[in-house]
C-alpha atoms as a PDB file:
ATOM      1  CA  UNK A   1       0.000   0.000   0.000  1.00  0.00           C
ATOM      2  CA  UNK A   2       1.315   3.726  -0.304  1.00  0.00           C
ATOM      3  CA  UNK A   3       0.553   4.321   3.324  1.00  0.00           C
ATOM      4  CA  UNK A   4       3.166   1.255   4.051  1.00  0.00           C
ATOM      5  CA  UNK A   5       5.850   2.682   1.249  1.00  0.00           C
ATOM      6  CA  UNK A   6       5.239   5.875   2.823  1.00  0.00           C
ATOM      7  CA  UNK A   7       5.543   4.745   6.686  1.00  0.00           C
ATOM      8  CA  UNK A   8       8.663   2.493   5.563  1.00  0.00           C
ATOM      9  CA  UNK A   9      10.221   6.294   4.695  1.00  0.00           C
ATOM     10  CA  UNK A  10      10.411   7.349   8.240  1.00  0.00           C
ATOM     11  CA  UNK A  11      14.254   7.549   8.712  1.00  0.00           C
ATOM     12  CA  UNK A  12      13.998  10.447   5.325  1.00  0.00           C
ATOM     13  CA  UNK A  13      11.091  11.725   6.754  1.00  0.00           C
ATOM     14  CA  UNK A  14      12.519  12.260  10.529  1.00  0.00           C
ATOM     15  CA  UNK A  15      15.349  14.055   8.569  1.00  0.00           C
ATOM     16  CA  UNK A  16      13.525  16.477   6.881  1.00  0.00           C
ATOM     17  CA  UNK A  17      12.145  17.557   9.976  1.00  0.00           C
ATOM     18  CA  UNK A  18      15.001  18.540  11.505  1.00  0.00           C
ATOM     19  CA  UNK A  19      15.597  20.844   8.690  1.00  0.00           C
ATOM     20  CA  UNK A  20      12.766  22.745   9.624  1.00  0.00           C
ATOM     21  CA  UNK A  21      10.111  24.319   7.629  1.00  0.00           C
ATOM     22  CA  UNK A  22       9.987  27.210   5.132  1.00  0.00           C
ATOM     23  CA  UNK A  23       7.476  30.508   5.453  1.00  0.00           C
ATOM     24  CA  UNK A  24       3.992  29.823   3.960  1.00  0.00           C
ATOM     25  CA  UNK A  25       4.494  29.864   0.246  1.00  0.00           C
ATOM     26  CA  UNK A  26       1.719  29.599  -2.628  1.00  0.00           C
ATOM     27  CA  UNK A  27       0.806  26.247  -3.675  1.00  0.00           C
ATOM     28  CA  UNK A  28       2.522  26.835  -7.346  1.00  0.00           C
ATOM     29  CA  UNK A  29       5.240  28.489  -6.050  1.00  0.00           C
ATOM     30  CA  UNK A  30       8.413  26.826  -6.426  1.00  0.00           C
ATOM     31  CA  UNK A  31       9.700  24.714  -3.530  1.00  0.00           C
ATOM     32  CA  UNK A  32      12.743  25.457  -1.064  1.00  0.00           C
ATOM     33  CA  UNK A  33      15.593  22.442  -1.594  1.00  0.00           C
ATOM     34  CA  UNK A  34      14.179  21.166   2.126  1.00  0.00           C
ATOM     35  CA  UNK A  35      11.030  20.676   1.031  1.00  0.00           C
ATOM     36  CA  UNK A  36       9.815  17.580   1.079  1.00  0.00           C
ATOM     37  CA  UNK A  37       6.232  18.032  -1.131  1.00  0.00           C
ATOM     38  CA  UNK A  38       7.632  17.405  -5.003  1.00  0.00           C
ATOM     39  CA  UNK A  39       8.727  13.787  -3.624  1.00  0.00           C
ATOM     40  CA  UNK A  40       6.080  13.185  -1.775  1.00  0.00           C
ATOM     41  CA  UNK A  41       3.556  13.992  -4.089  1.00  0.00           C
ATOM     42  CA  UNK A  42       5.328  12.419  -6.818  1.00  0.00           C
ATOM     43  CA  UNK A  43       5.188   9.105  -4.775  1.00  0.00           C
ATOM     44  CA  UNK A  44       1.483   9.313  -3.379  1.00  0.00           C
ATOM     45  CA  UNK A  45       0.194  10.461  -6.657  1.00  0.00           C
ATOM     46  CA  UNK A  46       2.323   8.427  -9.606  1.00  0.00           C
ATOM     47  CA  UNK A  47       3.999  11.769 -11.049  1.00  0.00           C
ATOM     48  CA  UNK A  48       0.606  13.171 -11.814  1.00  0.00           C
ATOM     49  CA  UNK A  49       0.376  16.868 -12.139  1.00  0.00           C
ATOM     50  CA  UNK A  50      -1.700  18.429  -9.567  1.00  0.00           C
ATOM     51  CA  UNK A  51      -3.206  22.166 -10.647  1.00  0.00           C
ATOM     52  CA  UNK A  52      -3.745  25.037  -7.872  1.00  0.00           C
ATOM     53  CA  UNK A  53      -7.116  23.762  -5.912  1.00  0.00           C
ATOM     54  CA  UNK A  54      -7.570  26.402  -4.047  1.00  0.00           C
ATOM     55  CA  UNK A  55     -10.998  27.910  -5.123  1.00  0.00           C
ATOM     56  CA  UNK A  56     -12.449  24.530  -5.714  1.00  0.00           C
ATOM     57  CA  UNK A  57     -11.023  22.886  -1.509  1.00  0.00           C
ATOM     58  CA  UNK A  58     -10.229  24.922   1.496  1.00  0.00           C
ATOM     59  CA  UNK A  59      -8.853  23.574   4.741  1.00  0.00           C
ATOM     60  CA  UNK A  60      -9.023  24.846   8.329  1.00  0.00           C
ATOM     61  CA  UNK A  61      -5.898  24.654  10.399  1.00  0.00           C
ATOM     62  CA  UNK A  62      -4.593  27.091  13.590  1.00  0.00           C
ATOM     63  CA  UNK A  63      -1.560  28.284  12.360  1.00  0.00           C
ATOM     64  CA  UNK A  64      -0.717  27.880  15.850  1.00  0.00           C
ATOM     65  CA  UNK A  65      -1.558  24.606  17.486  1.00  0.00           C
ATOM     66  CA  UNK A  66      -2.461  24.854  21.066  1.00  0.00           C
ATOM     67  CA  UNK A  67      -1.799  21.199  21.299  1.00  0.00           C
ATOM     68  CA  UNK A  68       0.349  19.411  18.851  1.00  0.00           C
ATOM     69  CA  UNK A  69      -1.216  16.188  19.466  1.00  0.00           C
ATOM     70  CA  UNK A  70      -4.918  17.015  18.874  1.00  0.00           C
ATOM     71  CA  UNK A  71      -5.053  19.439  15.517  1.00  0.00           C
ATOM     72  CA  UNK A  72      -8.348  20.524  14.629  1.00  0.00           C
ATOM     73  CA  UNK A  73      -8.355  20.045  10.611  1.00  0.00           C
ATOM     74  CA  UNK A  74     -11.390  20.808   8.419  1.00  0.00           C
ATOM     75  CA  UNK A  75     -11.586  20.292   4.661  1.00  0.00           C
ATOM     76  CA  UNK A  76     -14.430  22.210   2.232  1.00  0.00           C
ATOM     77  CA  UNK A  77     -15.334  21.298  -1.199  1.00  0.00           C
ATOM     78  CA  UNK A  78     -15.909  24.614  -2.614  1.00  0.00           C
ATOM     79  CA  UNK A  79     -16.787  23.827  -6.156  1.00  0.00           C
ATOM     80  CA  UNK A  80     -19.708  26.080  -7.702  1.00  0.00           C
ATOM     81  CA  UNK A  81     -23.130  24.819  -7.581  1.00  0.00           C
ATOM     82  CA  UNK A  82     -23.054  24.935 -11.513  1.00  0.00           C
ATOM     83  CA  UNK A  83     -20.424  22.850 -11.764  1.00  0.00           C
ATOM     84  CA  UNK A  84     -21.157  19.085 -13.231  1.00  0.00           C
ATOM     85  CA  UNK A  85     -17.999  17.765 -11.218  1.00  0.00           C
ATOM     86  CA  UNK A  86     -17.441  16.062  -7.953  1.00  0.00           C
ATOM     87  CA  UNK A  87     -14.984  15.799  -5.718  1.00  0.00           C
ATOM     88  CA  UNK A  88     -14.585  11.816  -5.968  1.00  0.00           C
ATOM     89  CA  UNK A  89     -11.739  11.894  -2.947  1.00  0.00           C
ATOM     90  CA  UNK A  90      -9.493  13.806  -1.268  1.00  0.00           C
ATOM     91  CA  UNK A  91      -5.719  12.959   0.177  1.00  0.00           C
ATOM     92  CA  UNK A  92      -4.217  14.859   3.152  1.00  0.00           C
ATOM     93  CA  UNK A  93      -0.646  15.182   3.675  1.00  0.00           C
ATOM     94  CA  UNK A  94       1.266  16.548   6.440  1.00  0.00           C
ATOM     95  CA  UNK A  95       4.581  17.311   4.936  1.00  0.00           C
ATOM     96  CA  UNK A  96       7.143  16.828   7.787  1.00  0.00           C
ATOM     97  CA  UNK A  97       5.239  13.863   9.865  1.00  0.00           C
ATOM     98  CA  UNK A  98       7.246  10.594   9.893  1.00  0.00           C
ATOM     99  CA  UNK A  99       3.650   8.937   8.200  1.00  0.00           C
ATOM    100  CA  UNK A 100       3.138  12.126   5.895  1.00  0.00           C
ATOM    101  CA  UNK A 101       0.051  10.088   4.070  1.00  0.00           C
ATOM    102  CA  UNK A 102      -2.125  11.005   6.886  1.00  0.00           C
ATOM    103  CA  UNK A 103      -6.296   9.837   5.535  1.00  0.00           C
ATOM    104  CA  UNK A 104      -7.314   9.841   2.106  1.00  0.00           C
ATOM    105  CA  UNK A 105     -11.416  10.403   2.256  1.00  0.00           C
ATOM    106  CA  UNK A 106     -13.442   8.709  -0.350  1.00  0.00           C
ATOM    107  CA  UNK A 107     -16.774  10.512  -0.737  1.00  0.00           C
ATOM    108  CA  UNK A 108     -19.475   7.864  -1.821  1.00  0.00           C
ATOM    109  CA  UNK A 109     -21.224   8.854  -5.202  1.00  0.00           C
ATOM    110  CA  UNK A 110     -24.304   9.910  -3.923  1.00  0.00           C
ATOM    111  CA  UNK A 111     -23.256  11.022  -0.136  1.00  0.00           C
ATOM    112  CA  UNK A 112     -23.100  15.158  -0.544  1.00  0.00           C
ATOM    113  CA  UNK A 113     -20.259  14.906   1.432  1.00  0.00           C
ATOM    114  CA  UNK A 114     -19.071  18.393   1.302  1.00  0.00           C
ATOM    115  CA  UNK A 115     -17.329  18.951   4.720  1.00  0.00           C
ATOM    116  CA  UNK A 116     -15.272  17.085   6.940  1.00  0.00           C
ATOM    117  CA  UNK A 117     -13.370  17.780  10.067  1.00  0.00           C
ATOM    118  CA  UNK A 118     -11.244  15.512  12.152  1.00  0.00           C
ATOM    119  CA  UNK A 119      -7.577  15.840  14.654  1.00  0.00           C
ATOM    120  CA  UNK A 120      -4.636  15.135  13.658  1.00  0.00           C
ATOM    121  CA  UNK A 121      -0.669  14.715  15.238  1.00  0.00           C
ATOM    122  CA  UNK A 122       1.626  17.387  13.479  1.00  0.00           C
ATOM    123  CA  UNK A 123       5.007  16.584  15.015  1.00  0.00           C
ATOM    124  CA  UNK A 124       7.026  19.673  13.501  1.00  0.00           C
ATOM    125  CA  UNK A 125       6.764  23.339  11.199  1.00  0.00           C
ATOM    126  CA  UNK A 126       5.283  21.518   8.206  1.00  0.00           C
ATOM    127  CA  UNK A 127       3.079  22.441   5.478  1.00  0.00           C
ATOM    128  CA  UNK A 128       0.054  20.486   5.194  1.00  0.00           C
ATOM    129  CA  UNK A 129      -1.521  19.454   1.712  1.00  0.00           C
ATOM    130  CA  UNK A 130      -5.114  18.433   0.527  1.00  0.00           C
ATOM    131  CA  UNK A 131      -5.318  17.297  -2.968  1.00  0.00           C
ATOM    132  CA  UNK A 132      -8.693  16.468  -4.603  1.00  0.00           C
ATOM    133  CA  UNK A 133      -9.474  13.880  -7.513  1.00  0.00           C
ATOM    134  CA  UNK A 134     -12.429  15.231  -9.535  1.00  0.00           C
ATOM    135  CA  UNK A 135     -15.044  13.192 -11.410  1.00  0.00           C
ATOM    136  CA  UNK A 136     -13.234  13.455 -14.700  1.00  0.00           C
ATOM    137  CA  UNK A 137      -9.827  12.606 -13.003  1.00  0.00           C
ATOM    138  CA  UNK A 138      -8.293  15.750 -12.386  1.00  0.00           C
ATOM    139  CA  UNK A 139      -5.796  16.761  -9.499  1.00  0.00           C
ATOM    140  CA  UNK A 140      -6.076  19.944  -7.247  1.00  0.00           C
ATOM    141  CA  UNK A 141      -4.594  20.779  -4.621  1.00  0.00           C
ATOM    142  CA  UNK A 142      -4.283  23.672  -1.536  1.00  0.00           C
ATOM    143  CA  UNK A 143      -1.892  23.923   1.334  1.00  0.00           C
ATOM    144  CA  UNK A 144      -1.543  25.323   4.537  1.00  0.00           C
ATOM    145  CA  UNK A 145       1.472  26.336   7.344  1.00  0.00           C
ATOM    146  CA  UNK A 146       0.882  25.375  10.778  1.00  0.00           C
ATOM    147  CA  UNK A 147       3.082  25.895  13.956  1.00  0.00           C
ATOM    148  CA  UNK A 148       3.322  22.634  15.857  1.00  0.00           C
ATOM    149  CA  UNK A 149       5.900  20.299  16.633  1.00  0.00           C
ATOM    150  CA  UNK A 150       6.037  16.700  19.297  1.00  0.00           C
ATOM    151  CA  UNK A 151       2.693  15.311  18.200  1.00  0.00           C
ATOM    152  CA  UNK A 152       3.391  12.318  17.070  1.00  0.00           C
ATOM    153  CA  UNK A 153       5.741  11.383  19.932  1.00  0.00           C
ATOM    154  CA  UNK A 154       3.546  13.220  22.633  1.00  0.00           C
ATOM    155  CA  UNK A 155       2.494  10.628  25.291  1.00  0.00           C
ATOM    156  CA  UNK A 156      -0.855   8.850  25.237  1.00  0.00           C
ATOM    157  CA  UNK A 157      -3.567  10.351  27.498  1.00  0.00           C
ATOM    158  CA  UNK A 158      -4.730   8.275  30.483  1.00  0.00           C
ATOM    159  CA  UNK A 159      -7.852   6.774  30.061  1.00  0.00           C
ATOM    160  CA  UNK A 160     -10.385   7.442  32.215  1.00  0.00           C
ATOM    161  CA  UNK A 161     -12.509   4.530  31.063  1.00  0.00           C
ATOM    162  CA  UNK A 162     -10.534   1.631  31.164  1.00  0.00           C
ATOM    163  CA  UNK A 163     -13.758  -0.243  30.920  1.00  0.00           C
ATOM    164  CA  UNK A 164     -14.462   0.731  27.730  1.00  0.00           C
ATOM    165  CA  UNK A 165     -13.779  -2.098  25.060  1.00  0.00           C
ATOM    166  CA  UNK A 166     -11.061  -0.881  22.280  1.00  0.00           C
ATOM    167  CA  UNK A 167     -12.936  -0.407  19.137  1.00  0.00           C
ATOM    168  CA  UNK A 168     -16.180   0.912  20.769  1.00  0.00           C
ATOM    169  CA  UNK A 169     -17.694   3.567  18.545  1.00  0.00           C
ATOM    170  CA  UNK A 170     -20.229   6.512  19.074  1.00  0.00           C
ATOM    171  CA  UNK A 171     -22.356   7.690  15.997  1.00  0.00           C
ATOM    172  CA  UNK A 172     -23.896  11.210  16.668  1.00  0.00           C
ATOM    173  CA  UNK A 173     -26.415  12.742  14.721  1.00  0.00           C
ATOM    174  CA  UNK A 174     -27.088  16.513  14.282  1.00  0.00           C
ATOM    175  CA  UNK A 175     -30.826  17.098  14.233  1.00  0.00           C
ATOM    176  CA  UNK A 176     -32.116  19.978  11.404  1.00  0.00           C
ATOM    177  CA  UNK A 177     -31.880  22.514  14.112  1.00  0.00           C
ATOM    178  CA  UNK A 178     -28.078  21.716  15.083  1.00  0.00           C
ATOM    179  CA  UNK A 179     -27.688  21.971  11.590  1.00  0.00           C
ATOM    180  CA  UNK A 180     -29.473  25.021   9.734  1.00  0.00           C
ATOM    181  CA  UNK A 181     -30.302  24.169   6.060  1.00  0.00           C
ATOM    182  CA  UNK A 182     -32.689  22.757   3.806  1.00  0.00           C
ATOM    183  CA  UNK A 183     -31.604  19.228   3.134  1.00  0.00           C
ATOM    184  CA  UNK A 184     -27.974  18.471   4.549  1.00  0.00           C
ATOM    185  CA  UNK A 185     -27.353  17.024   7.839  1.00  0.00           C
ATOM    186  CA  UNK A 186     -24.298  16.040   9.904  1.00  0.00           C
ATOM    187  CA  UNK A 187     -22.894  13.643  11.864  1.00  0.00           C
ATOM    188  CA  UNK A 188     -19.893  12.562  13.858  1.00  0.00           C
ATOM    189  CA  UNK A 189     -18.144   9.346  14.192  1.00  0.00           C
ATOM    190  CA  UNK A 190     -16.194   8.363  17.526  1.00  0.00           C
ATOM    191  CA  UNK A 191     -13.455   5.726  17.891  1.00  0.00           C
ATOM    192  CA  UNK A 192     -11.893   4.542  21.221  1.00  0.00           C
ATOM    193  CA  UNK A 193      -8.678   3.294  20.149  1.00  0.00           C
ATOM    194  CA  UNK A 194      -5.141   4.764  21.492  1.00  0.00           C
ATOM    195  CA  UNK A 195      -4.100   5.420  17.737  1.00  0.00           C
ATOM    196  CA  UNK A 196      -0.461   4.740  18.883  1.00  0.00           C
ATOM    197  CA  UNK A 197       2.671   5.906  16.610  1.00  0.00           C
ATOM    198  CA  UNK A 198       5.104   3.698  17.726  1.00  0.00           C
ATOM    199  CA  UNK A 199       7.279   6.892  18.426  1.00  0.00           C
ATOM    200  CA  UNK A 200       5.787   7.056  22.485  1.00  0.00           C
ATOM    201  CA  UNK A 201       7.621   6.048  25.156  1.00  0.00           C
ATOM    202  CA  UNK A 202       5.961   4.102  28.339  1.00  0.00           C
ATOM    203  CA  UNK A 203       7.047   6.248  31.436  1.00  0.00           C
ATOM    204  CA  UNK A 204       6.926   3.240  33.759  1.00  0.00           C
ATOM    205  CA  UNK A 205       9.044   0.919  31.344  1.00  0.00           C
ATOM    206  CA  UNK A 206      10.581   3.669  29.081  1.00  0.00           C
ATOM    207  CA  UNK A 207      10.580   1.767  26.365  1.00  0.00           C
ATOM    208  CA  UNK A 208       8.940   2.532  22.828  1.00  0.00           C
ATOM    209  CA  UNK A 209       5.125   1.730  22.876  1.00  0.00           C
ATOM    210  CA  UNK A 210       4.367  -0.474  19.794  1.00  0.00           C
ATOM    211  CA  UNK A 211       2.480   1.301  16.915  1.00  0.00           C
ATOM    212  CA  UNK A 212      -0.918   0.334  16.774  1.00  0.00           C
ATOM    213  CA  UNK A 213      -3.819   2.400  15.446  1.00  0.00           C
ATOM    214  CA  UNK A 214      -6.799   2.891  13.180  1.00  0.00           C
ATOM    215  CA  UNK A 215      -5.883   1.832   9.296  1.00  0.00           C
ATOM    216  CA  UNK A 216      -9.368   2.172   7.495  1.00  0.00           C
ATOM    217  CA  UNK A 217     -13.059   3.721   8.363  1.00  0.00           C
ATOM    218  CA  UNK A 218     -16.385   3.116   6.172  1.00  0.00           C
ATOM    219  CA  UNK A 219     -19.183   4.895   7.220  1.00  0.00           C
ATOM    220  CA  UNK A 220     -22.781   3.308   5.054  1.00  0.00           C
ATOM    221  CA  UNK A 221     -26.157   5.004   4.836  1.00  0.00           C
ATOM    222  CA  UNK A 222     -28.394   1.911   4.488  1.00  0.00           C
ATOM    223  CA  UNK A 223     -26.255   0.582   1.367  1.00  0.00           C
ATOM    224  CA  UNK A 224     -24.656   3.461   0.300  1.00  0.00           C
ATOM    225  CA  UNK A 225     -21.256   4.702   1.393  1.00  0.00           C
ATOM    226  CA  UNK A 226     -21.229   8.136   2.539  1.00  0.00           C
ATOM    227  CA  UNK A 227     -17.182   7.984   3.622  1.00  0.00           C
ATOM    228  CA  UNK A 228     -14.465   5.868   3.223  1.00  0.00           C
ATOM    229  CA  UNK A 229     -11.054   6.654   5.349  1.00  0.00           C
ATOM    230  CA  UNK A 230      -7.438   5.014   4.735  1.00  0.00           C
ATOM    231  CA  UNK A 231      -5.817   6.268   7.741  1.00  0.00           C
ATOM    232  CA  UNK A 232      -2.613   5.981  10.122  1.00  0.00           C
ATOM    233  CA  UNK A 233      -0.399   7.183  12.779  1.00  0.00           C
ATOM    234  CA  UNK A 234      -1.076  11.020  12.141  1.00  0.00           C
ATOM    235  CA  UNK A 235      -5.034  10.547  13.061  1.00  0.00           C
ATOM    236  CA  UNK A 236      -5.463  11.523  16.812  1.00  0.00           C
ATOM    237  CA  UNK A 237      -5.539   9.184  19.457  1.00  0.00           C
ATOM    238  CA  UNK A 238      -9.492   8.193  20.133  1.00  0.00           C
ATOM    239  CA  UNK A 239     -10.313   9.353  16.406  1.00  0.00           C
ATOM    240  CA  UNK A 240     -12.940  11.469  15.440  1.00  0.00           C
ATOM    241  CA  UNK A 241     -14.325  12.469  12.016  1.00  0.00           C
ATOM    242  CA  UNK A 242     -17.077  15.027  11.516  1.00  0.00           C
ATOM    243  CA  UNK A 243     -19.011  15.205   8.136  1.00  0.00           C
ATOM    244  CA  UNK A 244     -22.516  16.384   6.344  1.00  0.00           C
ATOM    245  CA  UNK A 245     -24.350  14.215   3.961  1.00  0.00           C
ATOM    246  CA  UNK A 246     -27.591  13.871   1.960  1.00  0.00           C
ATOM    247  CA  UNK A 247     -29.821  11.834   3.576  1.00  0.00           C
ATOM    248  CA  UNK A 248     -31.454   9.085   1.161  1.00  0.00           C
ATOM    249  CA  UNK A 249     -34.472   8.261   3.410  1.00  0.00           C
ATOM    250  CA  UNK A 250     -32.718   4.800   4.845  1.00  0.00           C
ATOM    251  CA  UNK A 251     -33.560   4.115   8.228  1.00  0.00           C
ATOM    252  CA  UNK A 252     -30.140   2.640   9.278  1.00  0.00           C
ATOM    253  CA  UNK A 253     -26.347   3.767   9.324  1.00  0.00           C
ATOM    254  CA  UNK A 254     -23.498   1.240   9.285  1.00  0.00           C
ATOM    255  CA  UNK A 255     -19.569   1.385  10.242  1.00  0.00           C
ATOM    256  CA  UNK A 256     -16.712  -0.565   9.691  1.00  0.00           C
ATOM    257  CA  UNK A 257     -13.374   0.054  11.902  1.00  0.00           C
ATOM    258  CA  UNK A 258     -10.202  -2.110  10.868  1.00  0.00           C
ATOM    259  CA  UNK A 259      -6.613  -1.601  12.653  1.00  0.00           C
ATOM    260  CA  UNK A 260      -3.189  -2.308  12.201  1.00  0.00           C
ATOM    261  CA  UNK A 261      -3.633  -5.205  14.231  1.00  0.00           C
ATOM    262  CA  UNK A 262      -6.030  -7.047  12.043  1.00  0.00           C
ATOM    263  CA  UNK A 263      -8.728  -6.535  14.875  1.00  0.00           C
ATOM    264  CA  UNK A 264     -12.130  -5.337  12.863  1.00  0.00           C
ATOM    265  CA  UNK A 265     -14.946  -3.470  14.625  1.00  0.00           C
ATOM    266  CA  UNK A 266     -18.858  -3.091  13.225  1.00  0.00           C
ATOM    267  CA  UNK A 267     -21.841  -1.458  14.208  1.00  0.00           C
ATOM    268  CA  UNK A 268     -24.624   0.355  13.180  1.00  0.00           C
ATOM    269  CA  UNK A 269     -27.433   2.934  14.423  1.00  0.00           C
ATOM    270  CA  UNK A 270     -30.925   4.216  13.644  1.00  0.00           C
ATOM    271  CA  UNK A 271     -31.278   7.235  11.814  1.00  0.00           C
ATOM    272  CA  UNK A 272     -32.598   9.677  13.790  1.00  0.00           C
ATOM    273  CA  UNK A 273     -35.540  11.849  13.765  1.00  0.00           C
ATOM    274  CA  UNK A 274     -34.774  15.180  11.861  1.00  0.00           C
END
């Protein structure tokens, strides 16, 4: 998979992070020789030429992170209404992270999957990139700058819940009035899982806690995907993601949680009352 090539890159990865990061620069603009985008998107997207994105996707990041290890991060399709296209899935990189292949979203066909939000690790000065594949195959892609550094080796919070089974998910729905609008509606997946990097130390043992965390999320409405999430280390610990949708008049949502340890978690809800 290119999350494994990309993961198995770690040792050039941790070394362009010690070079630091550059000021906020354009998304065409040509890049500094410590930059690591040009290979990386080279890599994650075949050599394919990616065009400025940045009237049809926006992202939300702090510049500033008030905590490293839990990044707010939204991304907005912002295509025209009169446009015939789609965005058919979008990749998010964080340039400096040892895992820099942090989710690629696939929006189902019929989902109206416009927004989505979720945390993220940023362990140094990066850049961070979303690139969007339209309908008719095209790339596009925006950036940001943010101001953050440890998150992926920040240690684990305590869990106040022991008791609650890894894997144990919480599906919220956003009634009409939570969510102002004539037909979209959101909703917010939970995960309990520790999302481990494999870069945290145990303070009792002091040695390196093994990686372990979320590798794929698919969210259904009745039979039809609404989002599908290839994911790793740079996803927060207990993982979150936030979206709106179309509803199709199904009375049931479905989700699938896999990890990196082969462990696979299911379940599903009623849809609620708008």
């Amino acid at each position: 998979m290119r999350a494994s090539r990309l993961m198995s890159r770690r040792g050039m990865c941790l070394a362009a992070i010690l070079l630091g990061a550059t000021e906020p620069r354009a998304f065409g603009q040509a890049a500094a020789e410590s930059d690591p985008w040009p290979s990386l998107a080279a890599q994650i997207f075949n050599d394919r030429l990616i065009g400025d994105g940045s009237k049809v996707l926006g992202i939300d990041a702090p510049y500033r992170a008030e905590d490293a290890a839990v990044v707010p991060i939204g991304l907005h399709d912002l295509m025209p209404a009169g446009d015939t296209r789609r965005l058919r899935r979008i990749t998010f990189v964080i340039d400096q992270n040892p895992s820099p292949l942090a989710a690629t979203f696939t929006l189902g066909e019929n989902s109206g999957v416009r927004n989505i939000s979720t945390r993220v690790r940023i362990d140094s000065y990066t850049n961070i990139h979303a690139v969007a594949e339209t309908s008719d195959g095209v790339l596009l892609g925006a950036d940001r700058f943010v101001k953050a550094a440890g998150g992926c080796s920040a240690p684990a919070a305590k869990q106040e819940a022991d008791s609650i089974p890894l894997g144990t998910m919480r599906f919220r729905q956003f009634t009409a009035k939570e969510t102002p609008g004539a037909a979209m509606r959101q909703a917010q997946l939970m995960i309990r899982h520790p999302n481990y990097t494999g870069m945290q130390m145990d303070q009792l043992t002091r040695l390196y806690v093994p990686a372990h965390f979320v590798s794929s999320v698919h969210i259904w409405q009745g039979d039809d995907l609404l989002l599908g999430i290839e994911t790793g280390i740079s996803i927060s610990e207990n993982p979150a993601f936030r979206f709106d949708f179309q509803p199709n008049g199904t009375t049931e949502f479905r989700a699938e949680v896999k990890d990196s340890e082969g462990k696979v978690f299911k379940e599903s809800w009623p849809v609620a009352r708008a």
